[in-house]
PDB file of N, CA and C in Angstrom:
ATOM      1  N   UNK A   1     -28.450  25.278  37.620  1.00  0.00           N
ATOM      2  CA  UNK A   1     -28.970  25.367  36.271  1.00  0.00           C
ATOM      3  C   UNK A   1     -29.759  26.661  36.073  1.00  0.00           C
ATOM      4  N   UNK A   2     -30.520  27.173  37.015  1.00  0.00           N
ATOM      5  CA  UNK A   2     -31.245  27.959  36.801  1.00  0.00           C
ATOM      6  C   UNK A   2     -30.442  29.506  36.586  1.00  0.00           C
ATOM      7  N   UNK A   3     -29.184  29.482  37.482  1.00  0.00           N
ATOM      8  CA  UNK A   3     -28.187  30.635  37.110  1.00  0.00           C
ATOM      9  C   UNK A   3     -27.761  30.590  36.164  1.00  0.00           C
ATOM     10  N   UNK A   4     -27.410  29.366  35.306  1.00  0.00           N
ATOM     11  CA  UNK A   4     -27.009  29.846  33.776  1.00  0.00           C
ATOM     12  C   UNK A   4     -27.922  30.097  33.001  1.00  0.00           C
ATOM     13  N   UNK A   5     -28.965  29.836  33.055  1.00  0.00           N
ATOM     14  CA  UNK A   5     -30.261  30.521  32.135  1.00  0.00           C
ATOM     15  C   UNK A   5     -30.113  31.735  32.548  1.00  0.00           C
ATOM     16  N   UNK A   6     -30.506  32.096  33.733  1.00  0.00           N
ATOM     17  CA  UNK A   6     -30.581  33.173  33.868  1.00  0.00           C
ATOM     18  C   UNK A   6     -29.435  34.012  33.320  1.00  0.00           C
ATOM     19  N   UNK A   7     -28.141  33.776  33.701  1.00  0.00           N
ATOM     20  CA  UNK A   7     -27.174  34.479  33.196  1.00  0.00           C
ATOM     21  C   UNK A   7     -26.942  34.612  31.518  1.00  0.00           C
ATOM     22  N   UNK A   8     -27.771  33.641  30.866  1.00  0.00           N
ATOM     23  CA  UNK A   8     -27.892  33.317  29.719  1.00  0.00           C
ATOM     24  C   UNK A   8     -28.539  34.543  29.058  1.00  0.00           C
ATOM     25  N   UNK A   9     -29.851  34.730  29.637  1.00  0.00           N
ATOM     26  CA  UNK A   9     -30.805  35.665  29.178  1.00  0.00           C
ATOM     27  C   UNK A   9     -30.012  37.019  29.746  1.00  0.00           C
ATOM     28  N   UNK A  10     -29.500  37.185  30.430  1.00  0.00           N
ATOM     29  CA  UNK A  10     -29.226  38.453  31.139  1.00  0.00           C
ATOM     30  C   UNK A  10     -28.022  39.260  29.727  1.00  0.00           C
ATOM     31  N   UNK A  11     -27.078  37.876  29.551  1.00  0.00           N
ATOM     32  CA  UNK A  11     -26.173  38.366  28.459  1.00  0.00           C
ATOM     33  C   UNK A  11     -26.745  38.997  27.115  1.00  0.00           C
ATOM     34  N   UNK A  12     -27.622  37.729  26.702  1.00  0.00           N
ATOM     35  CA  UNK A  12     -28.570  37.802  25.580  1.00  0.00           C
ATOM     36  C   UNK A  12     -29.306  39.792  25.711  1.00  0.00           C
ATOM     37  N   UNK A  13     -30.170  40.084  26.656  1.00  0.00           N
ATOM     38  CA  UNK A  13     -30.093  41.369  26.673  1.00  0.00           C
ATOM     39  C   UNK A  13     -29.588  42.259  26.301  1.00  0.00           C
ATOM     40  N   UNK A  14     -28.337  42.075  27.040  1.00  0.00           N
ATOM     41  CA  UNK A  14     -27.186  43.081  27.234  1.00  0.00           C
ATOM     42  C   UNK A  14     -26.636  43.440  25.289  1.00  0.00           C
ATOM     43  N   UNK A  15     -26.441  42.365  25.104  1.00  0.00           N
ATOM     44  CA  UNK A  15     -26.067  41.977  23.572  1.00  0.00           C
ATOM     45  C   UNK A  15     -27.111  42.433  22.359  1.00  0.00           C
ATOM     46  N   UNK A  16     -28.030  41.925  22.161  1.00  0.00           N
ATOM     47  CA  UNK A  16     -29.265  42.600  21.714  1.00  0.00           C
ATOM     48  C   UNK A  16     -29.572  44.077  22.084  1.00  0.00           C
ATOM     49  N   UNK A  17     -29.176  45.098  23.441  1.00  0.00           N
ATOM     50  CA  UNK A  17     -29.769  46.263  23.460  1.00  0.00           C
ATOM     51  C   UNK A  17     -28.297  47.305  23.154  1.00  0.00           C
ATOM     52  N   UNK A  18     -26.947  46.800  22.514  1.00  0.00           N
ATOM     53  CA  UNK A  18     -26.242  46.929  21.916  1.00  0.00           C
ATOM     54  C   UNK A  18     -26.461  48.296  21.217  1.00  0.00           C
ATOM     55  N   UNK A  19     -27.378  48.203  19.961  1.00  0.00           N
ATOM     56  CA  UNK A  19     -27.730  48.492  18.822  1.00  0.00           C
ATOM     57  C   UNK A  19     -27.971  49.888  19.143  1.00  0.00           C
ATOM     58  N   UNK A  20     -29.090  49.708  20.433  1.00  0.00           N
ATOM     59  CA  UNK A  20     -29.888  51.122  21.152  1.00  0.00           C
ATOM     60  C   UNK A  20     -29.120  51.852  21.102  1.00  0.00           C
ATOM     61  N   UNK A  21     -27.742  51.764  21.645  1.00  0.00           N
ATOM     62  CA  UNK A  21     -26.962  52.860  22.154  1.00  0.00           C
ATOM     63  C   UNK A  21     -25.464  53.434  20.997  1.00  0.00           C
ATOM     64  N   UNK A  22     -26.465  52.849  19.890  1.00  0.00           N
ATOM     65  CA  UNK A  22     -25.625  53.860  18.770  1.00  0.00           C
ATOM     66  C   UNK A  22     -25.349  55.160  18.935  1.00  0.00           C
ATOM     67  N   UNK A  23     -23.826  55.739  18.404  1.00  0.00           N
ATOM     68  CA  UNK A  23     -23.384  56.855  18.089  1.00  0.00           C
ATOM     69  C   UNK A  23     -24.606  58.289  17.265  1.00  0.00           C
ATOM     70  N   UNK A  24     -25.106  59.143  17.665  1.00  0.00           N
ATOM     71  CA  UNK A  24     -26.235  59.520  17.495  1.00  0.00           C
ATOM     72  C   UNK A  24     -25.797  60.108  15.949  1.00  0.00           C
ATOM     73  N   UNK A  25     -24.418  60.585  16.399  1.00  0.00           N
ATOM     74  CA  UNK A  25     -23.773  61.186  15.518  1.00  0.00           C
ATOM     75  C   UNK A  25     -23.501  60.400  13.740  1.00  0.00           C
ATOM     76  N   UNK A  26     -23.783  59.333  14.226  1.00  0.00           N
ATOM     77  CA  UNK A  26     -23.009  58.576  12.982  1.00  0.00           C
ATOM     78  C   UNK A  26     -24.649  58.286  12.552  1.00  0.00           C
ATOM     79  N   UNK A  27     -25.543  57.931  13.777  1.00  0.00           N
ATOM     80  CA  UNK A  27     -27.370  57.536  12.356  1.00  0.00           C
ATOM     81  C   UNK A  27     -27.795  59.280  11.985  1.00  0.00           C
ATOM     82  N   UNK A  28     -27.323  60.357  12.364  1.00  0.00           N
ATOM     83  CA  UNK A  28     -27.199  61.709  11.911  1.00  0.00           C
ATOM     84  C   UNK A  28     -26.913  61.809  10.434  1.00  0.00           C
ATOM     85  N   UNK A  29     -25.650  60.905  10.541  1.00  0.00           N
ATOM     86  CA  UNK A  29     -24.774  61.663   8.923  1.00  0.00           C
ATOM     87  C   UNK A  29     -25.615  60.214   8.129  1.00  0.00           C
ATOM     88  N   UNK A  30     -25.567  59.229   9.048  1.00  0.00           N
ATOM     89  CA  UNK A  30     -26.264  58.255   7.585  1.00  0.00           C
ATOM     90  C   UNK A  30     -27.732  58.522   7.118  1.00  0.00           C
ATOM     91  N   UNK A  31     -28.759  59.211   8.070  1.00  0.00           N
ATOM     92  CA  UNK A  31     -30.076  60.295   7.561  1.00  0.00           C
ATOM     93  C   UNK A  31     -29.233  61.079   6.734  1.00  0.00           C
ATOM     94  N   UNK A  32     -28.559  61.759   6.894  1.00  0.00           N
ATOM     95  CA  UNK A  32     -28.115  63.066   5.660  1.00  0.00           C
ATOM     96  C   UNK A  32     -27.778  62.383   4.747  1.00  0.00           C
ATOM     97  N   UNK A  33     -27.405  61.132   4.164  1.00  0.00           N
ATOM     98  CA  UNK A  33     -26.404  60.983   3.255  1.00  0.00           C
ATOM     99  C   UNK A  33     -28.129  60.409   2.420  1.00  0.00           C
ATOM    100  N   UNK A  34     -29.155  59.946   3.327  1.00  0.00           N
ATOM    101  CA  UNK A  34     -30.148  59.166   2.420  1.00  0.00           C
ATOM    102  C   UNK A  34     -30.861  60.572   1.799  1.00  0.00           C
ATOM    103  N   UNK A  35     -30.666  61.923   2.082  1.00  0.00           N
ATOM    104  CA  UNK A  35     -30.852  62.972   1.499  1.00  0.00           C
ATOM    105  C   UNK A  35     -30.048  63.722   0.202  1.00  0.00           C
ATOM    106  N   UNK A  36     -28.863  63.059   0.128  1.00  0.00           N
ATOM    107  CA  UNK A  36     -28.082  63.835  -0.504  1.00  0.00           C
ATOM    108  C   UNK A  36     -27.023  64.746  -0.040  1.00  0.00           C
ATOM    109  N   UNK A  37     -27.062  64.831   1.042  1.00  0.00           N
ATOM    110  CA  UNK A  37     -26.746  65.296   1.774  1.00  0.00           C
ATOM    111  C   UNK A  37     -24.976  65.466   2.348  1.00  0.00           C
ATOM    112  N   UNK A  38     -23.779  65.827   2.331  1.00  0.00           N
ATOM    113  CA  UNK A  38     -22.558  65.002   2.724  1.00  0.00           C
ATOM    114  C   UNK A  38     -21.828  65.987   3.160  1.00  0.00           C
ATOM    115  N   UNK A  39     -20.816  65.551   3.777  1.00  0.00           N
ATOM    116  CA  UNK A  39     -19.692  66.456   4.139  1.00  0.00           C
ATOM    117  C   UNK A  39     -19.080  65.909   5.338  1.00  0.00           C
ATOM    118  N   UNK A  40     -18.469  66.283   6.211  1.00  0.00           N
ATOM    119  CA  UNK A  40     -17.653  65.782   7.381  1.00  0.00           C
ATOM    120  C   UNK A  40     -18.608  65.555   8.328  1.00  0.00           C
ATOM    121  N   UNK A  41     -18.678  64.137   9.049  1.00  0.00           N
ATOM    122  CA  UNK A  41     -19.655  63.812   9.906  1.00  0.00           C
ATOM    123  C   UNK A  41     -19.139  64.744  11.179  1.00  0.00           C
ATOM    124  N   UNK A  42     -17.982  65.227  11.695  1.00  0.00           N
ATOM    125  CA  UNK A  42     -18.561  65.808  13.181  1.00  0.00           C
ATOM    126  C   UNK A  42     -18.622  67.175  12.262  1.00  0.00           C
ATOM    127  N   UNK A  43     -18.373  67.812  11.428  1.00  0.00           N
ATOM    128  CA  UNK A  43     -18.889  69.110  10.461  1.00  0.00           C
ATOM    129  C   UNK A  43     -20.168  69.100  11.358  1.00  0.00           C
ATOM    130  N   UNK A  44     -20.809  67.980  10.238  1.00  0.00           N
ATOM    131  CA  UNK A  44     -22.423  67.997   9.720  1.00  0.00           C
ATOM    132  C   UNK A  44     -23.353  67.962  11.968  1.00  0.00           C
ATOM    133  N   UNK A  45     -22.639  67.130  12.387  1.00  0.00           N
ATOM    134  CA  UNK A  45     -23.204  66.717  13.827  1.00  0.00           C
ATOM    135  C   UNK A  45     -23.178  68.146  14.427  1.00  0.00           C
ATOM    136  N   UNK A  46     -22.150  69.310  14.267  1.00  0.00           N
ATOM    137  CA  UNK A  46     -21.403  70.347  15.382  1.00  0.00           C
ATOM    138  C   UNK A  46     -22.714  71.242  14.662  1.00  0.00           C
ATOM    139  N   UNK A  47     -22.878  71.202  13.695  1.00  0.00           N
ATOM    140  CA  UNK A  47     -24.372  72.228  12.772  1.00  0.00           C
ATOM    141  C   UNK A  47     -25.786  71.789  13.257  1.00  0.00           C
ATOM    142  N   UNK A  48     -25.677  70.503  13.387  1.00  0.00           N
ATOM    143  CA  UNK A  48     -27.144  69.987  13.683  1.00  0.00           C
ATOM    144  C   UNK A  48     -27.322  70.496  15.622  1.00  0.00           C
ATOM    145  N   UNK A  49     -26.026  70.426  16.211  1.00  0.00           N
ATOM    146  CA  UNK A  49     -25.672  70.372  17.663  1.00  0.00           C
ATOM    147  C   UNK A  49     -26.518  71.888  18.020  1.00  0.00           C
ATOM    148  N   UNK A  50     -25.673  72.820  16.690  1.00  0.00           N
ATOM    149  CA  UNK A  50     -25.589  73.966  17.088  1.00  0.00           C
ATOM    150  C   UNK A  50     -26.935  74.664  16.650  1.00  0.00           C
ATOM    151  N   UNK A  51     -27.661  74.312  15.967  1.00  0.00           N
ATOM    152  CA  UNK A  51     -28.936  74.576  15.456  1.00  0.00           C
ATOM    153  C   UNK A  51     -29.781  74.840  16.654  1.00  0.00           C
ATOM    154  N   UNK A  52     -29.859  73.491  17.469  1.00  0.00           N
ATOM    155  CA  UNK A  52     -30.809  73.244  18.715  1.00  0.00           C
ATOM    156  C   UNK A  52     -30.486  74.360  19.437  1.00  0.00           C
ATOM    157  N   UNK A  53     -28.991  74.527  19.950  1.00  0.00           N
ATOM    158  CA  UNK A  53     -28.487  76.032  20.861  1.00  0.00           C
ATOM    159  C   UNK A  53     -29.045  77.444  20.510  1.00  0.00           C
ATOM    160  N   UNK A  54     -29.227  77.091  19.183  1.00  0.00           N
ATOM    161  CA  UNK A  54     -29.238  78.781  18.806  1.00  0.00           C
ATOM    162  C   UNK A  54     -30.841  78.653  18.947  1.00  0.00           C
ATOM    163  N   UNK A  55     -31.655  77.843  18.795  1.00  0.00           N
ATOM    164  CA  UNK A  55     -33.437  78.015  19.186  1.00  0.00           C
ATOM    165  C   UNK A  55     -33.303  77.799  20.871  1.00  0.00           C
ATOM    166  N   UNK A  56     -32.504  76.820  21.575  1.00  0.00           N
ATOM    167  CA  UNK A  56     -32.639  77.098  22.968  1.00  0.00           C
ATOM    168  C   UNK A  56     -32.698  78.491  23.543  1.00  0.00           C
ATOM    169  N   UNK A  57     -31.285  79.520  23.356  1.00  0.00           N
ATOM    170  CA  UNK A  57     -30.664  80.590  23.259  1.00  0.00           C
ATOM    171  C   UNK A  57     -31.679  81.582  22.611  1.00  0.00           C
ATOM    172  N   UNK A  58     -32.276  81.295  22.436  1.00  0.00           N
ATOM    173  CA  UNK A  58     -33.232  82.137  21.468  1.00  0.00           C
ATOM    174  C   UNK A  58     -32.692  83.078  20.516  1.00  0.00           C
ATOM    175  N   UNK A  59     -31.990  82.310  19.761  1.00  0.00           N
ATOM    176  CA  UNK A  59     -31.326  83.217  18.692  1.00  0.00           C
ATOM    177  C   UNK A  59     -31.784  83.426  17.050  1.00  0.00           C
ATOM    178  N   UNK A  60     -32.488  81.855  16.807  1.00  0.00           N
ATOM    179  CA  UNK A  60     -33.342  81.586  15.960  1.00  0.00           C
ATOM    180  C   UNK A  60     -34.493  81.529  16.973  1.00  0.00           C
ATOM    181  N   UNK A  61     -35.682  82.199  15.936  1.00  0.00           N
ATOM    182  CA  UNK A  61     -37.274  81.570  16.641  1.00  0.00           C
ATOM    183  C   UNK A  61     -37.973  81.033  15.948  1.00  0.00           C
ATOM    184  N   UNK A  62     -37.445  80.691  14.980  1.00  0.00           N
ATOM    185  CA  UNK A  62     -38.449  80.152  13.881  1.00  0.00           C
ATOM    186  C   UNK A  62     -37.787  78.905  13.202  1.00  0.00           C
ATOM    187  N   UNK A  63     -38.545  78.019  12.578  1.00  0.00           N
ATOM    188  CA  UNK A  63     -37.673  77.189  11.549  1.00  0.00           C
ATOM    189  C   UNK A  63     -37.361  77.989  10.377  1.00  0.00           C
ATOM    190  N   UNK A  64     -37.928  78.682  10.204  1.00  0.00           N
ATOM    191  CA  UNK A  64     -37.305  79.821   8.964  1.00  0.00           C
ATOM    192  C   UNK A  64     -35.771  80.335   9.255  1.00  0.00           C
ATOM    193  N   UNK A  65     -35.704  80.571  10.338  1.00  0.00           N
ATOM    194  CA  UNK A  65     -34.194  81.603  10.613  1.00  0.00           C
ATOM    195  C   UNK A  65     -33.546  80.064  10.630  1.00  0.00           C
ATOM    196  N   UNK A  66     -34.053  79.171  11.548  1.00  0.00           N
ATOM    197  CA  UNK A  66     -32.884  77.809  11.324  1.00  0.00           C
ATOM    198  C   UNK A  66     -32.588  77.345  10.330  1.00  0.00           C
ATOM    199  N   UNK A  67     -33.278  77.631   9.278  1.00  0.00           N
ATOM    200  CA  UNK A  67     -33.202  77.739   7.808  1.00  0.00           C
ATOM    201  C   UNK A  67     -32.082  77.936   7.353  1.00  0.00           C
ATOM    202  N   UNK A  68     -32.776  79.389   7.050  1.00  0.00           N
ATOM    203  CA  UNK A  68     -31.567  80.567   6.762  1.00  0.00           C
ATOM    204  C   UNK A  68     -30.092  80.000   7.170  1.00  0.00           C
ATOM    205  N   UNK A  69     -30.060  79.871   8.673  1.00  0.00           N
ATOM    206  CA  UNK A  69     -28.636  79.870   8.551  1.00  0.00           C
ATOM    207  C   UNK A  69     -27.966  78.391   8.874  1.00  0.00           C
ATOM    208  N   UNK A  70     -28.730  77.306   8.156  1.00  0.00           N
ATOM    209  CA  UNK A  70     -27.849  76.200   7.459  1.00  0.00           C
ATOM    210  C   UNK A  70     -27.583  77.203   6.220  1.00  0.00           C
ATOM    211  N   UNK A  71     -28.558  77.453   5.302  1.00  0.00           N
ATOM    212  CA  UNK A  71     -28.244  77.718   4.514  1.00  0.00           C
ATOM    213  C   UNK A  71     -27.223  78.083   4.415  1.00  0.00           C
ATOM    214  N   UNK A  72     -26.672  79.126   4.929  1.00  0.00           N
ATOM    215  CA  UNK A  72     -25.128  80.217   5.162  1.00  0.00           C
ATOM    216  C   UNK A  72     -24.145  79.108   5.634  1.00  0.00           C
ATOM    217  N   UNK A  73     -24.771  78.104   6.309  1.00  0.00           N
ATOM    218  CA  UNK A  73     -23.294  77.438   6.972  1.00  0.00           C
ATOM    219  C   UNK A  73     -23.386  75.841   6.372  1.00  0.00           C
ATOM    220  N   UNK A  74     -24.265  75.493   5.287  1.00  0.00           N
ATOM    221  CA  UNK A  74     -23.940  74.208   4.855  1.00  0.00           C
ATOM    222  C   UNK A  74     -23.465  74.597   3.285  1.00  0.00           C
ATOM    223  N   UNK A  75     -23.053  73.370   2.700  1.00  0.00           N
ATOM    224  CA  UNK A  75     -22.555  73.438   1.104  1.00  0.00           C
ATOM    225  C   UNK A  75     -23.096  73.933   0.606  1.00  0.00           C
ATOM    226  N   UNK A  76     -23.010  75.320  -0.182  1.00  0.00           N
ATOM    227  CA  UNK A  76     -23.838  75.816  -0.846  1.00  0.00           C
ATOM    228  C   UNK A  76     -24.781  75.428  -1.829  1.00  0.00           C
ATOM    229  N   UNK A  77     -24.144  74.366  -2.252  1.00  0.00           N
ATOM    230  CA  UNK A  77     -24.759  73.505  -3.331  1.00  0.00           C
ATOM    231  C   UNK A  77     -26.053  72.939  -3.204  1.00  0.00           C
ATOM    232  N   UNK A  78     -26.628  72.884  -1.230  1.00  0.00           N
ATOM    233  CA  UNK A  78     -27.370  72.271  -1.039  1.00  0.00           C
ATOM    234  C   UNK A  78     -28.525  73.243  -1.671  1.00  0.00           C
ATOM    235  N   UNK A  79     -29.394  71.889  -1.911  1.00  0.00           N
ATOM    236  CA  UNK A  79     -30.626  72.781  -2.697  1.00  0.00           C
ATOM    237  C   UNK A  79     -31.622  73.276  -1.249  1.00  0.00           C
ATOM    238  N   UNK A  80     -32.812  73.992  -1.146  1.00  0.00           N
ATOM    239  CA  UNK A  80     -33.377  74.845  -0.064  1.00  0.00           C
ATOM    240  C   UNK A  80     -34.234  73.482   0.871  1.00  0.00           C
ATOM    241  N   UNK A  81     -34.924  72.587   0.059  1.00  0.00           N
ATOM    242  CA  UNK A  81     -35.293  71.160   0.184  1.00  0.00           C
ATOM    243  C   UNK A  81     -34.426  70.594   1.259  1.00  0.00           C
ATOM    244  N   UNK A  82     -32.963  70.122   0.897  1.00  0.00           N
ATOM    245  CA  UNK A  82     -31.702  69.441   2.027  1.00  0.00           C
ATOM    246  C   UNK A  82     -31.534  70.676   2.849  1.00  0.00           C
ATOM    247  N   UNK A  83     -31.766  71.835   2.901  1.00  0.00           N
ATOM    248  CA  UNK A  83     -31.464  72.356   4.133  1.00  0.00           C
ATOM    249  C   UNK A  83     -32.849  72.275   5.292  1.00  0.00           C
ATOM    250  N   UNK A  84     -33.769  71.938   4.879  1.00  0.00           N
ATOM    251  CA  UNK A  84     -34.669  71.473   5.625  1.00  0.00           C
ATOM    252  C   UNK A  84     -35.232  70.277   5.943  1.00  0.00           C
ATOM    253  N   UNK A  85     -34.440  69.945   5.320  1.00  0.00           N
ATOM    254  CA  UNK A  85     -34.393  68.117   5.587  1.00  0.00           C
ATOM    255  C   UNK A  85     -33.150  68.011   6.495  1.00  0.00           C
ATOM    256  N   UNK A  86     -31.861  68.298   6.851  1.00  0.00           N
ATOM    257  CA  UNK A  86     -30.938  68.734   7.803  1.00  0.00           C
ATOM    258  C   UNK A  86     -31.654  69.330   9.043  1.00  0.00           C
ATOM    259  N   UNK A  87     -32.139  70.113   8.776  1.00  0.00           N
ATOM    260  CA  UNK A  87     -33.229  71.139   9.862  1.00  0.00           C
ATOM    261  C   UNK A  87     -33.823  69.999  10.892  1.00  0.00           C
ATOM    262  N   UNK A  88     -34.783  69.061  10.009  1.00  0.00           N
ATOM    263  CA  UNK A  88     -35.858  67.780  10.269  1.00  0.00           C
ATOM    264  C   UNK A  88     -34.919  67.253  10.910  1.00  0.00           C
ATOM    265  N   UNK A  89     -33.489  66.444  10.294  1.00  0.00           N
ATOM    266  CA  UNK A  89     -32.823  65.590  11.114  1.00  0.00           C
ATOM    267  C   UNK A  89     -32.321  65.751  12.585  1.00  0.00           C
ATOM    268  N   UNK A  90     -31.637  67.311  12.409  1.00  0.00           N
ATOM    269  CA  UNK A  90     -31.072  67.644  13.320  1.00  0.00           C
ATOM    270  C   UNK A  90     -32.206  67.512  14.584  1.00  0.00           C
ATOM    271  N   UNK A  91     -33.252  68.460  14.442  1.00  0.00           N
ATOM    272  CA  UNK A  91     -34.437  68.255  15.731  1.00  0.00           C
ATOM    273  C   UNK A  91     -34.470  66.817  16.325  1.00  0.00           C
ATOM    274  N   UNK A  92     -34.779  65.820  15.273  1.00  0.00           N
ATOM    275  CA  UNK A  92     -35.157  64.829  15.478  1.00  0.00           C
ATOM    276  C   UNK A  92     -34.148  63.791  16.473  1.00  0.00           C
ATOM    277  N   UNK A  93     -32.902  64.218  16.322  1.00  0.00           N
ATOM    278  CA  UNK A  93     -31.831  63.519  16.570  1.00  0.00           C
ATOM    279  C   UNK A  93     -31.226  64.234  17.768  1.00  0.00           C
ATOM    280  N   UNK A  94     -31.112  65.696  17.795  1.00  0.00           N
ATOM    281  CA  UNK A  94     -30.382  66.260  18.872  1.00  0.00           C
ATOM    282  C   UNK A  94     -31.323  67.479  19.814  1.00  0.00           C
ATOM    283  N   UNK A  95     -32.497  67.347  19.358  1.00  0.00           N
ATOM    284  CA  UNK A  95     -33.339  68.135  20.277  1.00  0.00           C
ATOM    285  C   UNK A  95     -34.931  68.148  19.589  1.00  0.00           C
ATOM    286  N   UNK A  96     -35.201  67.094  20.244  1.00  0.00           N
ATOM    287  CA  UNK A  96     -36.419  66.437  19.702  1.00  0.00           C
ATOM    288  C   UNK A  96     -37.819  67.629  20.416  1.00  0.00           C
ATOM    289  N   UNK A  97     -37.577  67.711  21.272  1.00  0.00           N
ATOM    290  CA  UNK A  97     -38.079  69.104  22.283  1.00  0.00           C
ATOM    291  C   UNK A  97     -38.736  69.914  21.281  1.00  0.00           C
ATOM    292  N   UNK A  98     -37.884  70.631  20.163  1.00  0.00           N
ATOM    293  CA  UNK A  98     -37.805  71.762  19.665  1.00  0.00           C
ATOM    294  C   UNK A  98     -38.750  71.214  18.096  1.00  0.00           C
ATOM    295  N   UNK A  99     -39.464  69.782  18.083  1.00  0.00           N
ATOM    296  CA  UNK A  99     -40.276  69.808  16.452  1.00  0.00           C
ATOM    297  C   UNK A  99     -40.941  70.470  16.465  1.00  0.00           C
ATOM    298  N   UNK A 100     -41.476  70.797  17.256  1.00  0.00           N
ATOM    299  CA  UNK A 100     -43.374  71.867  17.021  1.00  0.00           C
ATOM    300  C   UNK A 100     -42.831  73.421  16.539  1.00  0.00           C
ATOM    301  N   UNK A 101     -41.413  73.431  15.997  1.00  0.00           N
ATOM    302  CA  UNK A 101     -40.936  74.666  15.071  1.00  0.00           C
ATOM    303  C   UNK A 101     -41.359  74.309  13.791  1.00  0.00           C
ATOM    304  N   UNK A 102     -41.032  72.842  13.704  1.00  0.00           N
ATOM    305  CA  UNK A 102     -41.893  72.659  12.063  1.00  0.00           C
ATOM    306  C   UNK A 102     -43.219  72.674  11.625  1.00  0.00           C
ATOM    307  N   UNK A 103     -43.852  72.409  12.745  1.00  0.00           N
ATOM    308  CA  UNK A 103     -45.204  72.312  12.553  1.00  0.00           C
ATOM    309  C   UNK A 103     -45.956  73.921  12.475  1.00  0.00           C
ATOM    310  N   UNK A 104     -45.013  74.473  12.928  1.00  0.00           N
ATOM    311  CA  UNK A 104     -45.719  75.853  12.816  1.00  0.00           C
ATOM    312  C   UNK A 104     -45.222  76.646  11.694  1.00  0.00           C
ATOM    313  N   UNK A 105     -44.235  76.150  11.230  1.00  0.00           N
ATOM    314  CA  UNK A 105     -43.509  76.734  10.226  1.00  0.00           C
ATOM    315  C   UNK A 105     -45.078  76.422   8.866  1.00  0.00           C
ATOM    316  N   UNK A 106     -44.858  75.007   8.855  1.00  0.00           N
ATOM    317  CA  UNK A 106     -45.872  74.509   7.871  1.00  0.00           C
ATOM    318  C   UNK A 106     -47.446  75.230   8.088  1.00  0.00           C
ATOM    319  N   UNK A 107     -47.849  75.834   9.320  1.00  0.00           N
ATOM    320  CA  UNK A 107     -49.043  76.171   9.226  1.00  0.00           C
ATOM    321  C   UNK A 107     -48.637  78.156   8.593  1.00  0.00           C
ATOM    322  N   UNK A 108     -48.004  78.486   8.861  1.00  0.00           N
ATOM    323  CA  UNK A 108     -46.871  79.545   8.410  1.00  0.00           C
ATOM    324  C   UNK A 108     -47.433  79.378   7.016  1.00  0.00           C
ATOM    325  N   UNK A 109     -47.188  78.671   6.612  1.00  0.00           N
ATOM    326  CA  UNK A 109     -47.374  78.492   4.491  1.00  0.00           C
ATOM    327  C   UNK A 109     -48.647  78.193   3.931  1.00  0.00           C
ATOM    328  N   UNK A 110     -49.133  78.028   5.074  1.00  0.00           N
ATOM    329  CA  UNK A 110     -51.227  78.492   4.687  1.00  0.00           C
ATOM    330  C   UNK A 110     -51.831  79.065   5.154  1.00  0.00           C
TER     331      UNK A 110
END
């Protein structure tokens, strides 16, 4: 008896921590879409991917230049607002390492 509880709870776990190991890519595009945000989810994922590379790489150093070049490489349409809300997601989601670019960005504007 005590092995099927146990095996009980063990499943129950397994089943319940399910959820955790969502596609990062897919709660990515559903943050963008609560922005306004749209376009082809591995598009939108390969931009957010590539954002983090180019501040690893030191190619951007600022959240300003990571800015800039969503700007150049997302829908133009996006207003300057969704490209920094993309900016926010992307860190948050694919290189969490790299937020204290926003925070300095924001001390940047006072």
């Amino acid at each position: 008896m005590k092995y099927i509880v146990a095996a009980l709870i063990i499943g129950a776990a397994v089943v319940l921590a399910a959820p955790a190991a969502a596609d990062p890519d897919t709660d990515f595009s559903q943050e963008l879409h609560t922005y306004g945000i749209y376009g082809q989810k591995d598009y939108n994922a390969w931009i957010g991917k590539l954002v983090c590379k180019r501040l690893n790489d030191n190619v951007d150093h600022t959240a300003f230049d990571s800015a800039t070049f969503l700007g150049d490489n997302l829908d133009h349409n996006n207003t300057t607002e969704q490209n920094w809300q993309f900016l926010n997601a992307a860190l948050n989601y694919y290189c969490p390492d790299n937020r204290p670019i926003l925070a300095h960005a924001a001390m940047a504007q006072h």
